[in-house]
C-alpha atoms as a PDB file:
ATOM      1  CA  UNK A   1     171.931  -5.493 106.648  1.00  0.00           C
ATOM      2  CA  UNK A   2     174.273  -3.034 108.905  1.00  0.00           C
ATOM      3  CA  UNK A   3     172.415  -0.821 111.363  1.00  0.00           C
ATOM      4  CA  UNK A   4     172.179   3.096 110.856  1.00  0.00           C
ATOM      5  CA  UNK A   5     173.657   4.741 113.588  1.00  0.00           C
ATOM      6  CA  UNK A   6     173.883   8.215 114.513  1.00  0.00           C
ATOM      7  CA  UNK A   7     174.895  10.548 117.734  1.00  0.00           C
ATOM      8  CA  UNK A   8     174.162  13.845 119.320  1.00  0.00           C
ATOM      9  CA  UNK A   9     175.508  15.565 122.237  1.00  0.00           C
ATOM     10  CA  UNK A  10     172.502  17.817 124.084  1.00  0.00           C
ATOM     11  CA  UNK A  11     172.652  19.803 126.915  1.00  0.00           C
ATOM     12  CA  UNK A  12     170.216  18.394 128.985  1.00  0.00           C
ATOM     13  CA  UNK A  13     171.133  15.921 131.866  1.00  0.00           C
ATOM     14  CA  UNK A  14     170.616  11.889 130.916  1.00  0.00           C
ATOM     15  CA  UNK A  15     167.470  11.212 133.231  1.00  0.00           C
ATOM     16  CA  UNK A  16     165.462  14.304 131.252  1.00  0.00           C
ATOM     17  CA  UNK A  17     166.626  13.294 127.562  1.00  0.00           C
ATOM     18  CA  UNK A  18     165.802   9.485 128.505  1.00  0.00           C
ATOM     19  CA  UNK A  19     162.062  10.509 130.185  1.00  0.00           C
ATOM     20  CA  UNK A  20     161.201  12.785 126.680  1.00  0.00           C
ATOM     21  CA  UNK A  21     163.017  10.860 123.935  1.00  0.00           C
ATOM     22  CA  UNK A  22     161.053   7.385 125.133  1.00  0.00           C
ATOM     23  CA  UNK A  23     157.747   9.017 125.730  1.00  0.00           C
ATOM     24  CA  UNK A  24     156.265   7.880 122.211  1.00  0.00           C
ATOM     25  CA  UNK A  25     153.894  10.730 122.280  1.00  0.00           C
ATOM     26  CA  UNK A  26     156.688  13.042 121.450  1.00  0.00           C
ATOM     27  CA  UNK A  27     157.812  11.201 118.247  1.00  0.00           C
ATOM     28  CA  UNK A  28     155.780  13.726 115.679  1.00  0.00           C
ATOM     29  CA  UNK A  29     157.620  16.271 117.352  1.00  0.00           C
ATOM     30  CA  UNK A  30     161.104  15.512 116.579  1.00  0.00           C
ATOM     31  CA  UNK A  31     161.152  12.646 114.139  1.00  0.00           C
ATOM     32  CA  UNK A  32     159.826  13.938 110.512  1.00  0.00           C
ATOM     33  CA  UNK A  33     158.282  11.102 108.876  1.00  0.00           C
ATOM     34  CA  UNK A  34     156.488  10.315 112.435  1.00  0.00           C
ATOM     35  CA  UNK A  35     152.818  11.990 111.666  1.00  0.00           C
ATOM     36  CA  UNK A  36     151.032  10.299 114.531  1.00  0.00           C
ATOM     37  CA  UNK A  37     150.941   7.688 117.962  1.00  0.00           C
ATOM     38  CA  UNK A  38     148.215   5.850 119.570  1.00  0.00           C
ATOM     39  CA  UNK A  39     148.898   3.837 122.870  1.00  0.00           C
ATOM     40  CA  UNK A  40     147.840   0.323 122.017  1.00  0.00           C
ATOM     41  CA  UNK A  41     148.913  -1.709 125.321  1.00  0.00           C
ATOM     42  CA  UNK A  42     150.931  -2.184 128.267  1.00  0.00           C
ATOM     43  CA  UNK A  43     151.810   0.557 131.050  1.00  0.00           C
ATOM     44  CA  UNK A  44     152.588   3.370 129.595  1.00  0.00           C
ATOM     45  CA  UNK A  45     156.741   3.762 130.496  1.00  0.00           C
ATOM     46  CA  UNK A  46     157.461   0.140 131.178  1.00  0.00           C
ATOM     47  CA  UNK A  47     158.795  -2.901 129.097  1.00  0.00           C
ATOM     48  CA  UNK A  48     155.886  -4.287 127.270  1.00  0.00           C
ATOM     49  CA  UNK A  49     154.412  -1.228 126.344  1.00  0.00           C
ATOM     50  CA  UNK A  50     152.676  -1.013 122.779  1.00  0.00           C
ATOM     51  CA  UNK A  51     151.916   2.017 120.420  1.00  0.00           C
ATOM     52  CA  UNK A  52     151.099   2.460 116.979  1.00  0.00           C
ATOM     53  CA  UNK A  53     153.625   4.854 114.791  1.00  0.00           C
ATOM     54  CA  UNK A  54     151.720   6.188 111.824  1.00  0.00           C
ATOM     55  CA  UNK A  55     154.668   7.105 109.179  1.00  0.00           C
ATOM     56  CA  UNK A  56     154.774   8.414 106.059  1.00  0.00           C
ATOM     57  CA  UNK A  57     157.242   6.232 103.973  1.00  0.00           C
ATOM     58  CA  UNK A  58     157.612   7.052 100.338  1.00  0.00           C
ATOM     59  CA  UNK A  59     154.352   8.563  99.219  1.00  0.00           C
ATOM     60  CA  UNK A  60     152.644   6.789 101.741  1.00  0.00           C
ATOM     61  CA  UNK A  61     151.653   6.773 105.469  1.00  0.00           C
ATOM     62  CA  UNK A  62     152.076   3.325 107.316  1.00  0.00           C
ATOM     63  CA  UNK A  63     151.450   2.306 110.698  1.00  0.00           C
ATOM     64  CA  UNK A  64     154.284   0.648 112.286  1.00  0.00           C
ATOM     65  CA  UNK A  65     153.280  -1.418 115.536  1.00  0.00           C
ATOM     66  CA  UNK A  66     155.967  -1.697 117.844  1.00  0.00           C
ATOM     67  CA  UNK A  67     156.776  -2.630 121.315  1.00  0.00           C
ATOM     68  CA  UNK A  68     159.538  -1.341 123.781  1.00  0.00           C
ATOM     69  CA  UNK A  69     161.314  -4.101 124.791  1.00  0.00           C
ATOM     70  CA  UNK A  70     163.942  -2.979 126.766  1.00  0.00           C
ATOM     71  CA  UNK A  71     164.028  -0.357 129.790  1.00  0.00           C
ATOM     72  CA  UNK A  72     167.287   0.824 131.853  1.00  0.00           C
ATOM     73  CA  UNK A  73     166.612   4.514 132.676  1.00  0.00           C
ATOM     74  CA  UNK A  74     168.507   6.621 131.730  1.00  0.00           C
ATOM     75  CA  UNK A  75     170.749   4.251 130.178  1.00  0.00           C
ATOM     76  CA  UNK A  76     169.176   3.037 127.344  1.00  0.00           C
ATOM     77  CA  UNK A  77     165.789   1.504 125.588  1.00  0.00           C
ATOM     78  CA  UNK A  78     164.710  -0.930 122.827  1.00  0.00           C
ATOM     79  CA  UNK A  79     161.684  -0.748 120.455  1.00  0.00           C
ATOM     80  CA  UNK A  80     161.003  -3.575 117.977  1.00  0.00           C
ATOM     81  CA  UNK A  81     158.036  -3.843 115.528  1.00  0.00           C
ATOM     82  CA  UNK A  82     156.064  -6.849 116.043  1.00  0.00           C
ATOM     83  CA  UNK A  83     153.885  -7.112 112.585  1.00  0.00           C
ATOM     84  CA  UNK A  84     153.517  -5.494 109.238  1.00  0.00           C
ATOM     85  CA  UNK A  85     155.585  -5.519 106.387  1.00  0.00           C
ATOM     86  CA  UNK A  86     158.118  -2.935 107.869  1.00  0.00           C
ATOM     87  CA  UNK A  87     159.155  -4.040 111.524  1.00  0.00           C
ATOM     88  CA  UNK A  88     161.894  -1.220 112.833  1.00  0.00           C
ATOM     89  CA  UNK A  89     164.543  -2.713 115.955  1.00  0.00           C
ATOM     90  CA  UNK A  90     165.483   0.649 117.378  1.00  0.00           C
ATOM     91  CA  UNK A  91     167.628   0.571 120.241  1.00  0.00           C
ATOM     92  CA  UNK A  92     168.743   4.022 121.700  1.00  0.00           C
ATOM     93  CA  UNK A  93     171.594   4.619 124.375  1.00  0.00           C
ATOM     94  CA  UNK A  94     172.232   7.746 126.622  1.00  0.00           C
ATOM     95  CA  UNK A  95     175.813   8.732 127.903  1.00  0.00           C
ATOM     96  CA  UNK A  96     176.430  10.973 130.550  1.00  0.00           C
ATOM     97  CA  UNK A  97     178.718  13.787 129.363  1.00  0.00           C
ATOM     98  CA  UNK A  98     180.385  16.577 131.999  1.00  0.00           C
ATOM     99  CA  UNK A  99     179.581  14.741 134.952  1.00  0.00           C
ATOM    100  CA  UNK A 100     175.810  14.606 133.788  1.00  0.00           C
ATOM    101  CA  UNK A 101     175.531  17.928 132.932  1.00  0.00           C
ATOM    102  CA  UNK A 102     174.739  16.441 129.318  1.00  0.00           C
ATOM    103  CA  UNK A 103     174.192  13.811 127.250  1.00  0.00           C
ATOM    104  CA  UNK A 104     175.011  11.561 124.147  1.00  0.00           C
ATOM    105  CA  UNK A 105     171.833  10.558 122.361  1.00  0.00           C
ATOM    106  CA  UNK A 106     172.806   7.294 119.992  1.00  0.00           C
ATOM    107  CA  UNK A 107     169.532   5.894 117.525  1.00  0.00           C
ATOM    108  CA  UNK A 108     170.440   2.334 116.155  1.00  0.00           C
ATOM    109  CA  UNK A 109     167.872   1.021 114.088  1.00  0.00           C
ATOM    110  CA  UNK A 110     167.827  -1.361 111.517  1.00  0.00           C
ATOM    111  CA  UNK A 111     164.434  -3.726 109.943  1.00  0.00           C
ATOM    112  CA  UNK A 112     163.289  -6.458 108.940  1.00  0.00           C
ATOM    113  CA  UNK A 113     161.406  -6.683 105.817  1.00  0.00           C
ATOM    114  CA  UNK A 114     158.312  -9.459 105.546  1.00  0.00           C
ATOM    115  CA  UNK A 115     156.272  -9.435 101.939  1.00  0.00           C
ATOM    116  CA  UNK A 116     155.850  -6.166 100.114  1.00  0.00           C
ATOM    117  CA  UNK A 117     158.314  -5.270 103.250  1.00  0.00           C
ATOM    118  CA  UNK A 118     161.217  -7.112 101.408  1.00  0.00           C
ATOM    119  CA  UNK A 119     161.633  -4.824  98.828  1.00  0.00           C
ATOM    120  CA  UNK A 120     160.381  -1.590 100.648  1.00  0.00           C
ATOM    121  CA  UNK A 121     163.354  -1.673 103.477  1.00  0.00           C
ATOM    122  CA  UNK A 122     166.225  -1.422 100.911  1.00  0.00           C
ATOM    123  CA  UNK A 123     164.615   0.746  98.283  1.00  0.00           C
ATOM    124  CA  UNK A 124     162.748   2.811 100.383  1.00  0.00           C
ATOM    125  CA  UNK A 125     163.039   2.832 104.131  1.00  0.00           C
ATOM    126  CA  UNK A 126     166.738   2.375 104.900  1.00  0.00           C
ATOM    127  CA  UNK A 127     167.284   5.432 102.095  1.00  0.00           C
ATOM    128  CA  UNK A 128     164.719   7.591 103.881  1.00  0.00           C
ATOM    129  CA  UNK A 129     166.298   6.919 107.180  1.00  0.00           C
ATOM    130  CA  UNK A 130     169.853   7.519 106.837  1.00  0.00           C
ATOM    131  CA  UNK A 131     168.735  11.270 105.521  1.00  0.00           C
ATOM    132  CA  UNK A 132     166.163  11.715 108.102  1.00  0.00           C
ATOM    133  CA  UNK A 133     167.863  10.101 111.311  1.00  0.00           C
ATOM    134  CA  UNK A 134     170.096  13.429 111.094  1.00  0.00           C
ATOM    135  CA  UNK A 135     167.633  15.930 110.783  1.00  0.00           C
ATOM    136  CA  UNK A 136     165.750  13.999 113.249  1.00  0.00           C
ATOM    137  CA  UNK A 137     168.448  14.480 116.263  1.00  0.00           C
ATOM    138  CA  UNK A 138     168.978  18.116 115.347  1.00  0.00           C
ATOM    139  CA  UNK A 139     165.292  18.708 115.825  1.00  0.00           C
ATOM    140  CA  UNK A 140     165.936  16.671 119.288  1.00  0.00           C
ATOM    141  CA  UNK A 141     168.760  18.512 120.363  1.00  0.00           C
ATOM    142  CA  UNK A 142     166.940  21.925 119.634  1.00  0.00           C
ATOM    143  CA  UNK A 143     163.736  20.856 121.451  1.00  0.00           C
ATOM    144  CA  UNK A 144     165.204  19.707 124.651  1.00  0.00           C
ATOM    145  CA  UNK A 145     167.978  22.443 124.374  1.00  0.00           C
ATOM    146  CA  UNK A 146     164.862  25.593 124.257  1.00  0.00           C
ATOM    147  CA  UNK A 147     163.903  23.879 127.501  1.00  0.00           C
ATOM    148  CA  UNK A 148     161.060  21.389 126.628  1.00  0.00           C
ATOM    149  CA  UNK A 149     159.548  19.582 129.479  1.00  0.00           C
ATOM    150  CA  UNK A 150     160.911  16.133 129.929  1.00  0.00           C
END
């Protein structure tokens, strides 16, 4: 399957953006179908960590374990699930914009399917994605734009 990609320019320097948008604790505030996190290993910040994303897919909510397997402040991060039927690879990128004045956000995700998972990820979750992953940098952009903390 192709990955869903999507950009938005913010006006908030790369090293801010990067320390809020990979701070999991933040997801229910900008991503819709995010309802709630819970740290489940590793340091928090660091390769290795672990959380638990509690979605709601469909009709349903699903947690979604997933690790971040990739650091390069303020560059760029990877998340991948590591069990369940759903497992997300999400892989994010920053780029400076006006000398680093602002930034690029750019979400890549795509999934694997396992079991029930098979048939959920084309008829359900890649759908529900491409409308939400929108919406979902908008609400980004407007958070860090009314002058969030990072």
């Amino acid at each position: 399957m192709s990955r869903i990609s999507a950009s938005v320019d913010i006006s908030r320097r790369p090293e801010e953006v990067f320390a809020y948008v990979t701070d999991p604790s933040h997801l229910p505030e900008w991503q819709e179908s995010a309802v709630a996190v819970r740290r489940t290993g590793g340091t928090p910040g660091t390769s290795g960590q672990r959380v638990t994303v509690t979605r709601h897919v469909g009709r349903r909510d699903i947690d979604m374990n997933v690790e971040l397997t990739a650091l390069d402040p303020p560059r760029s991060w990877q998340v991948h699930g590591v069990d369940g039927p759903v497992r997300p690879d999400l892989r994010g990128t920053i780029e400076p914009l006006d000398g680093g004045a602002r930034s690029r956000v750019t979400l890549s995700v795509d999934f694997e399917g396992h079991g029930v998972g098979k048939a959920l990820v084309p008829l359900v979750v890649r759908p529900q994605v491409r409308r939400e992953m929108p919406r979902d940098e908008q609400t980004l952009k407007d958070i860090l734009e009314r002058g969030a903390p990072a």
